[in-house]
Protein backbone atom coordinates (compact mmCIF):
# COMPACT_ATOMS: atom_id res chain seq x y z
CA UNK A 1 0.00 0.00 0.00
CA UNK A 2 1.25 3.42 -0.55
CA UNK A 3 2.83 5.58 2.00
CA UNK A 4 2.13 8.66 -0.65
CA UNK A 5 0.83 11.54 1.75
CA UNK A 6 -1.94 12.51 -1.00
CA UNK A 7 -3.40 15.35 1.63
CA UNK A 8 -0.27 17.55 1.09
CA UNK A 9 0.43 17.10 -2.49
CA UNK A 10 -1.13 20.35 -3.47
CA UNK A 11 2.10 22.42 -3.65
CA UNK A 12 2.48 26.11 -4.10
CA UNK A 13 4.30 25.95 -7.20
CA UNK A 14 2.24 23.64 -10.44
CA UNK A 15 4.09 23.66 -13.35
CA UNK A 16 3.12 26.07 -15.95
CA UNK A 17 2.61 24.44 -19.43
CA UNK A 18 1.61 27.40 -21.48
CA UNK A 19 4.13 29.53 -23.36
CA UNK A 20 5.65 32.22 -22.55
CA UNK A 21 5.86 35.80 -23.16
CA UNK A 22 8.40 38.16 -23.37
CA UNK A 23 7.40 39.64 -20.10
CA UNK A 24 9.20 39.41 -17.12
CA UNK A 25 8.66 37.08 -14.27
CA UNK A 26 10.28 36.87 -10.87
CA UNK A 27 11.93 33.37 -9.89
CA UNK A 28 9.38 31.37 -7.79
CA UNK A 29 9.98 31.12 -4.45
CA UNK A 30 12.30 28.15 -3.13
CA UNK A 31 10.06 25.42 -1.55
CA UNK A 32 10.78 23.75 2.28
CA UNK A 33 12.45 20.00 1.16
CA UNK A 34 12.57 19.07 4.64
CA UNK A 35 8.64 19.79 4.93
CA UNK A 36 7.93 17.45 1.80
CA UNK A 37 6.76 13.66 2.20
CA UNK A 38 8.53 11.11 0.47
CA UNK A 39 7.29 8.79 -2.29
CA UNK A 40 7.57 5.55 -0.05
CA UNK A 41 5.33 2.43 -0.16
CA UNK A 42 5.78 -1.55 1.13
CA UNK A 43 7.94 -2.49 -1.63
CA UNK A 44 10.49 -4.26 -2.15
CA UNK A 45 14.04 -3.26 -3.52
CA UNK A 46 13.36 -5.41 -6.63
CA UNK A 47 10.24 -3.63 -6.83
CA UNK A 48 11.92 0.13 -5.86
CA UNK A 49 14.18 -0.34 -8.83
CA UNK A 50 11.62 -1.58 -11.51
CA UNK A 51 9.41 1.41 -10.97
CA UNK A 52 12.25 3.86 -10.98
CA UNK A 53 13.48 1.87 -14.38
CA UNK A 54 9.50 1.93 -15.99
CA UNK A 55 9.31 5.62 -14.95
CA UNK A 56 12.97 6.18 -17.19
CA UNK A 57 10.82 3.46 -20.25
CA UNK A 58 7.76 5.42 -19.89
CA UNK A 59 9.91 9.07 -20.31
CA UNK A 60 11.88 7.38 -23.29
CA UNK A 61 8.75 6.16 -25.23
CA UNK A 62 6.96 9.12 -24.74
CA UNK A 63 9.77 11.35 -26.21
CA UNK A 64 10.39 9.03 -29.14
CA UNK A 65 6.77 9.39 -29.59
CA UNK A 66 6.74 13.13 -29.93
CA UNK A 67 10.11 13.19 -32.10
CA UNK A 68 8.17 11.15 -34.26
CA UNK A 69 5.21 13.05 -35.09
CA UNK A 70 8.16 16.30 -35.30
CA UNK A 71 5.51 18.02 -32.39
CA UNK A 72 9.42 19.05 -31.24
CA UNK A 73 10.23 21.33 -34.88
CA UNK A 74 6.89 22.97 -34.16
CA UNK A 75 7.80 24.40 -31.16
CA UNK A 76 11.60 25.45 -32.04
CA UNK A 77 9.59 27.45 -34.82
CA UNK A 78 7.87 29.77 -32.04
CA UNK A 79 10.77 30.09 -30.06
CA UNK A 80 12.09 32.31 -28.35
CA UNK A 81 9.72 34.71 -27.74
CA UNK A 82 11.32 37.47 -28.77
CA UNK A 83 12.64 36.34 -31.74
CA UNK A 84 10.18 33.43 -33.29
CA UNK A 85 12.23 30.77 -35.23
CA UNK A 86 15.61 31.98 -34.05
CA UNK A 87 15.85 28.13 -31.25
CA UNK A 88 16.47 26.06 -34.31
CA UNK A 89 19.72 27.82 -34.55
CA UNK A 90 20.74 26.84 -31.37
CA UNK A 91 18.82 23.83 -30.40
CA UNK A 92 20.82 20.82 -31.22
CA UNK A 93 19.15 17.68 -31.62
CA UNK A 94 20.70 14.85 -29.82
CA UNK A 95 20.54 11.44 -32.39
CA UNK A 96 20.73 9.10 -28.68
CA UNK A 97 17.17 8.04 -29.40
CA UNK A 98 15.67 8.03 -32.77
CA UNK A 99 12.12 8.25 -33.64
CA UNK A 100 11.02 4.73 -34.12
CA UNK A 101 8.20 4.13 -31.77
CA UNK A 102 7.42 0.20 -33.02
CA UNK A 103 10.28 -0.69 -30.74
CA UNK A 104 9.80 2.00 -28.11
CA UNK A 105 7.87 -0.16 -25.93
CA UNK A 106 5.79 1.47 -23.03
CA UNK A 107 6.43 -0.69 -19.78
CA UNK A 108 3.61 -2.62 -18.46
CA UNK A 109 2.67 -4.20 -15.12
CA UNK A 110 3.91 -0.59 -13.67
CA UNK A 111 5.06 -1.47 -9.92
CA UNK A 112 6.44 0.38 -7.16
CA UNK A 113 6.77 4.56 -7.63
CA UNK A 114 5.77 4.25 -11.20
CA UNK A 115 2.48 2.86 -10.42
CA UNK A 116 2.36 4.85 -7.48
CA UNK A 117 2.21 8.00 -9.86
CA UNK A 118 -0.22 6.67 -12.40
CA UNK A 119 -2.52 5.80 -9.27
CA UNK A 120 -2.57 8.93 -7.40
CA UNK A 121 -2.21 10.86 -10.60
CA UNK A 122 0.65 13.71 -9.35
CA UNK A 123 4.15 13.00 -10.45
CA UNK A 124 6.68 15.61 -8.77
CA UNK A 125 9.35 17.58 -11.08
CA UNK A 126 12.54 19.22 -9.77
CA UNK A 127 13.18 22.77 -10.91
CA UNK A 128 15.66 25.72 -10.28
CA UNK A 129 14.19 29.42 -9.47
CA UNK A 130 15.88 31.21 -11.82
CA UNK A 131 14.10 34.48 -12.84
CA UNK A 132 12.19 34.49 -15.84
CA UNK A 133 13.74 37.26 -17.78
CA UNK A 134 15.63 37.23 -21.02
CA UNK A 135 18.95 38.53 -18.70
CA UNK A 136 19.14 34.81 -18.58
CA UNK A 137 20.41 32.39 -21.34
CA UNK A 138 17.61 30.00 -19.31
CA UNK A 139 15.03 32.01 -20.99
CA UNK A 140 15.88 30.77 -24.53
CA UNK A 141 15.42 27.26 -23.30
CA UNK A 142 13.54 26.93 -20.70
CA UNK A 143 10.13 27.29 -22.13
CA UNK A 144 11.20 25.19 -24.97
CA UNK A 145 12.10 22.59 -22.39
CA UNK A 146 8.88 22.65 -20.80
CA UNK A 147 7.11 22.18 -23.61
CA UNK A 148 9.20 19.42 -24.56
CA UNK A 149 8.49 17.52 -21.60
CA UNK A 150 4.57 18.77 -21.16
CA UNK A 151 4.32 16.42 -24.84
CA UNK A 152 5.95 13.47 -23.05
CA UNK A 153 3.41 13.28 -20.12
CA UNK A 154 0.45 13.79 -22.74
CA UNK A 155 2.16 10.58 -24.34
CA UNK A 156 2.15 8.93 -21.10
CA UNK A 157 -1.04 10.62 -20.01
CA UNK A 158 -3.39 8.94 -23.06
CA UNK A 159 -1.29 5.47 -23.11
CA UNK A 160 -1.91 4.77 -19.47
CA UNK A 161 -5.79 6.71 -19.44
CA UNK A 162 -4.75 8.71 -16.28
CA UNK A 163 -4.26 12.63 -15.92
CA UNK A 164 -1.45 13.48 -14.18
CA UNK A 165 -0.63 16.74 -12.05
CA UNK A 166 2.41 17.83 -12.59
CA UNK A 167 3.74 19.44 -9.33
CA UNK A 168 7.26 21.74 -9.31
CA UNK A 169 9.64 21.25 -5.91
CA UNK A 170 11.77 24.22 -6.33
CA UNK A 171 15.23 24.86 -5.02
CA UNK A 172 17.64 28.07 -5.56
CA UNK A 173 20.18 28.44 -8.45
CA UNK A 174 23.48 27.36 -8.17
CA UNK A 175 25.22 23.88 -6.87
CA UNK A 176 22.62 21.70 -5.18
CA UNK A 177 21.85 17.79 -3.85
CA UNK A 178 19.83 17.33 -6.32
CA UNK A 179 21.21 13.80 -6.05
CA UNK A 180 20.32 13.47 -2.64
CA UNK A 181 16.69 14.85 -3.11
CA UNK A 182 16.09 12.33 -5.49
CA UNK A 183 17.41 9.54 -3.21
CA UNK A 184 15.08 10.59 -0.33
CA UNK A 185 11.91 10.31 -2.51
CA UNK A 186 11.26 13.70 -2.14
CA UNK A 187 10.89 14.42 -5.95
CA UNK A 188 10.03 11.99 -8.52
CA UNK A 189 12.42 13.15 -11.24
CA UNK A 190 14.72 15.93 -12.07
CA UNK A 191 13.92 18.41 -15.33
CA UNK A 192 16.59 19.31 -17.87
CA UNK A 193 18.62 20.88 -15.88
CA UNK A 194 21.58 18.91 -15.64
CA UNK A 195 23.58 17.83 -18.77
CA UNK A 196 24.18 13.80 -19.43
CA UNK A 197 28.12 14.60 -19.28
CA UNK A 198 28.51 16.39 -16.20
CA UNK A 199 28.95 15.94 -12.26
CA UNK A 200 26.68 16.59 -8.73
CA UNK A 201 28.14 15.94 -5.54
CA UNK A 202 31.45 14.34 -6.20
CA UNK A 203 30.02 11.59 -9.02
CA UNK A 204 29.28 11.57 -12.56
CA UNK A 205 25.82 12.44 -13.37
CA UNK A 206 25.86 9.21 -15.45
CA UNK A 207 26.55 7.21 -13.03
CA UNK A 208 24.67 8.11 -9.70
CA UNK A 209 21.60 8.61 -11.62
CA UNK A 210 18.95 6.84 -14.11
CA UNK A 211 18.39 9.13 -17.08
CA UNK A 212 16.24 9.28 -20.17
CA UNK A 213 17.03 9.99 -23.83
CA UNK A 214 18.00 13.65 -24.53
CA UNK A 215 15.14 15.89 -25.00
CA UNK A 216 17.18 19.16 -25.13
CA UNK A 217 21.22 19.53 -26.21
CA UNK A 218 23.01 22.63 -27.30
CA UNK A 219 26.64 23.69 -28.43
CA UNK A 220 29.11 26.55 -26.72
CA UNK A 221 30.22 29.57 -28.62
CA UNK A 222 32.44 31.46 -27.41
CA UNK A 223 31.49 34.76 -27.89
CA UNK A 224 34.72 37.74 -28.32
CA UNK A 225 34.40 41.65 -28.58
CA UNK A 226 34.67 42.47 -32.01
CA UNK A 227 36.91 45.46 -30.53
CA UNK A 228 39.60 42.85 -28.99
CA UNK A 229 42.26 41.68 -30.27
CA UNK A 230 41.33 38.09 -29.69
CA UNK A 231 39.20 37.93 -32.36
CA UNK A 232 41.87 37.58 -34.34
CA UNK A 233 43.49 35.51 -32.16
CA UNK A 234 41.09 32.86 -31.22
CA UNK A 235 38.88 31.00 -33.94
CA UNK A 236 38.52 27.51 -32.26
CA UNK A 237 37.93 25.93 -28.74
CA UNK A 238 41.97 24.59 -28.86
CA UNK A 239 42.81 28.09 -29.73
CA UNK A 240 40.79 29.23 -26.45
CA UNK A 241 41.91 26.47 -24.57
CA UNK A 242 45.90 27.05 -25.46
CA UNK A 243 45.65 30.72 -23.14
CA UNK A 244 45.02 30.20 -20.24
CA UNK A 245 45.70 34.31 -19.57
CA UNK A 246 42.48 34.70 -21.04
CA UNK A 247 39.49 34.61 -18.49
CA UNK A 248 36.30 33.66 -19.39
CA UNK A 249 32.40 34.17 -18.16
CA UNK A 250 29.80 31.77 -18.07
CA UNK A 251 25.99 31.03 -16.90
CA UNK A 252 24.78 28.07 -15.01
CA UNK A 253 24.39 26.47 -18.87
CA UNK A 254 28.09 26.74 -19.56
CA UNK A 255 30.24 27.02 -16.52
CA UNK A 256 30.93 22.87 -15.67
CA UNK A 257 32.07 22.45 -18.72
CA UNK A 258 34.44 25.74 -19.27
CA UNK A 259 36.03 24.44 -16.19
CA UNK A 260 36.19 20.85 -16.95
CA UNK A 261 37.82 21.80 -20.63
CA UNK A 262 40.23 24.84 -19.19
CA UNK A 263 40.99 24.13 -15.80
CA UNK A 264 43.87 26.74 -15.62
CA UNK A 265 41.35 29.05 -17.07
CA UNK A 266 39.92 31.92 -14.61
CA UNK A 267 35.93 31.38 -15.51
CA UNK A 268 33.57 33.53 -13.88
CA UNK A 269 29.89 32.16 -13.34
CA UNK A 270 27.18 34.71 -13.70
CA UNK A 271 24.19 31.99 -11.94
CA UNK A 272 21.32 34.94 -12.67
CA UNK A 273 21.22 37.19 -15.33
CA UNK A 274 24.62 36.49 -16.78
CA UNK A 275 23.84 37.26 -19.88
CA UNK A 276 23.93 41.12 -18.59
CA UNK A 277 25.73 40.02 -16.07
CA UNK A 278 28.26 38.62 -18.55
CA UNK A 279 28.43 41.84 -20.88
CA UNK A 280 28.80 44.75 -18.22
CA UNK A 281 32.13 42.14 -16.79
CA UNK A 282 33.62 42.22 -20.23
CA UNK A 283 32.75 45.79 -21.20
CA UNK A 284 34.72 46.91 -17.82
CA UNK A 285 37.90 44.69 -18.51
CA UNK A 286 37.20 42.29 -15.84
CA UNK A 287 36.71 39.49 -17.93
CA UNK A 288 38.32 38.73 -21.42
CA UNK A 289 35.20 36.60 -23.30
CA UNK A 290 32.15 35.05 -22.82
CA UNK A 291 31.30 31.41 -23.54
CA UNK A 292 27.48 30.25 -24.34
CA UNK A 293 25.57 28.09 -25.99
CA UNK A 294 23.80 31.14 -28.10
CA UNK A 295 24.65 31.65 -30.96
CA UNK A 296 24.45 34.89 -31.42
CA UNK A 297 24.38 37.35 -28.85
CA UNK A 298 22.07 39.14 -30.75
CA UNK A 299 19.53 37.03 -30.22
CA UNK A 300 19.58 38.48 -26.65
CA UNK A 301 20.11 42.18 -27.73
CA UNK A 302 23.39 42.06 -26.91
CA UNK A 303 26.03 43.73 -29.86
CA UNK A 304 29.14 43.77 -30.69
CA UNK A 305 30.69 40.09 -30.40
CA UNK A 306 32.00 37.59 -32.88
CA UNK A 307 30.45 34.32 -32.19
CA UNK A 308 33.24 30.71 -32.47
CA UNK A 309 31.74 27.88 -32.73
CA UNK A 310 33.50 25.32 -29.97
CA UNK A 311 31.89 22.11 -31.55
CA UNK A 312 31.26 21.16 -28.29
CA UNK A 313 27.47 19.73 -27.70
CA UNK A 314 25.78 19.09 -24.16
CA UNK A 315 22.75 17.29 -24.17
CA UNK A 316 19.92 17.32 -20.73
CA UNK A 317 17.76 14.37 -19.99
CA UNK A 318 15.21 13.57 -17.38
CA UNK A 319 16.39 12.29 -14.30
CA UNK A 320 15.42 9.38 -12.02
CA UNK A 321 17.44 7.91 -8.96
CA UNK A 322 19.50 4.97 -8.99
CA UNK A 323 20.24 2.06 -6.43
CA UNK A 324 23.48 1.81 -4.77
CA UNK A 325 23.96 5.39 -4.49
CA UNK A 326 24.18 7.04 -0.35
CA UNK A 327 25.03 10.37 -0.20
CA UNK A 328 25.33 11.13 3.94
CA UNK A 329 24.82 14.36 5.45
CA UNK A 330 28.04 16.42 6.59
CA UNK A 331 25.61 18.16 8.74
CA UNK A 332 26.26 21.61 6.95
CA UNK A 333 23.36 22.95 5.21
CA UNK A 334 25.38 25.62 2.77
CA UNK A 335 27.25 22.11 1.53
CA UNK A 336 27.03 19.68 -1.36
CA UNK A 337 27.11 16.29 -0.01
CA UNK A 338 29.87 14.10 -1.38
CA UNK A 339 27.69 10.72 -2.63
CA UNK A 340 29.25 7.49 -3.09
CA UNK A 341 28.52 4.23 -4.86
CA UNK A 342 27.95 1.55 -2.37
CA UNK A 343 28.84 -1.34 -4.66
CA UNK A 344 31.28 -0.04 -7.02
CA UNK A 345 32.65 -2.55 -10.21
């Protein structure tokens, strides 16, 4: 029997399906973790990691689904806001899953937290309060993202003949546990906002997680003032990566991977509005380029730099947790917790 605590599922923040405008929104407020019930029920471990796997199946076949039926190229061809059309410029899509649905089964006999969330009809996302303002490189994908993902629950929503409520658990910008979150139960996946490649809390992503086929992937470009004389200096990521005396800026989109490419690099993350944030650094000399995966910068408004393509592509998947994975409490709240794998090969 389920554990789920259905009388406080009814959160203050439901996640907004609609598109958006170019208006400006504030970032919703951060919600109270510790307050939230876990997704628990009288199941057993086999059971535990089935549903967490069908949840992953269900995600995948949904996706390949809406690739299919190109409901993806429609929405590129609104997007941004701002500047309808301008996403399939800097949208990548991510061949990991191609659009053949005949062998993109849908799991049946749905167990543990998978059938858990098709019974009580609420399955609870993971997001990042990050303003909604086009200051943000977010902006440009966010809403695409959202979209993306609101066509994968329809797919799941009229193969299973449930509605689900889509409920947002929503935690501050920068480095987080997301890992650990997802262990406790306290969200039932994580949205695209970590890329396939990268690291949380002292493992790879890859590794200390379950994760779905790529719904969303993008390239860096590194973006020089056409006043510098780096732009004649730099045309390629090894040309960047061969001066280290040059510092670079970066969003919350960017930064892991500037650093993981260029450690001896100074990089500079901007984690809210660094696309201004970004501009006014370099336009006072404190900084020597940007790096982003626009791009143009003129898609934001922003003149005056010559966009180089690093050939570099990140791609963000939906998250689920994985078995074997303890991440243990150091006891400091301000702290990422290292996690471990209990069973490593």
């Amino acid at each position: 029997m389920s554990l789920w605590n259905r009388g406080i599922a009814t959160l203050t923040f439901a996640i907004v399906m609609q598109m958006f405008t170019s208006s400006v929104s504030a970032a919703p407020k951060v919600s109270d973790i510790d307050k939230l019930p876990s997704r628990t029920g009288d199941w057993s471990a086999a059971e535990v990691a089935r549903g967490r796997e069908q949840l992953i199946r269900a995600f995948d076949a949904g996706w390949i689904r809406f690739i299919a039926a190109r409901k993806d190229q429609a929405i590129l061809a609104k997007e941004p806001p701002n500047q309808p059309g301008a996403a399939k410029n800097y949208v990548v899509r991510m061949a990991d899953c191609l659009p053949q649905p005949e062998i993109a089964h849908w799991p049946e006999q749905p167990v543990g937290m998978f059938k858990d969330i098709l019974d009580t009809g609420i399955i609870r996302q993971l997001v990042q309060g990050v303003p909604e303002t086009p200051a943000n490189t977010s902006w440009y994908f966010s809403n695409i993202g959202r979209q993306y993902q609101a066509g994968v629950i329809a797919e799941i929503e009229q193969h299973y003949g449930v509605n689900l409520k889509v409920e947002s658990v929503v935690v501050a910008p920068g480095r987080l546990p997301i890992t650990s979150i997802l262990n406790d139960g306290k969200i039932d996946f994580v949205t695209q906002l970590n890329a396939t490649g990268g690291n949380s809390q002292g493992l790879r992503r890859r590794v200390s997680r379950r994760f779905s086929c790529t719904m969303s992937a993008s390239s860096q470009f590194i973006h020089i003032p056409v006043d510098s004389k780096l732009v004649e200096e730099i045309n390629s990521l090894d040309d960047l990566m061969a001066r280290p005396d040059i510092s670079i800026c970066a969003g919350p989109l960017t930064t892991q991977t500037a650093k993981a490419y260029m450690p001896e690099h100074t990089v500079r993350t901007k984690y809210v509005n660094d696309l201004t944030g970004c501009d006014k650094a370099i336009k006072k000399g404190k900084l020597d380029v940007i790096i982003n995966p626009l791009h143009d910068l003129k898609v934001a408004g922003i003149d005056g730099y010559k966009s180089v393509h690093t050939l570099l592509v990140a791609g963000t998947p939906l998250w689920v947790a994985a078995e074997g994975i303890e991440c243990p409490s150091d006891g400091n709240p301000k702290t990422e917790d290292e996690c471990f794998e209990t069973d490593a090969p």
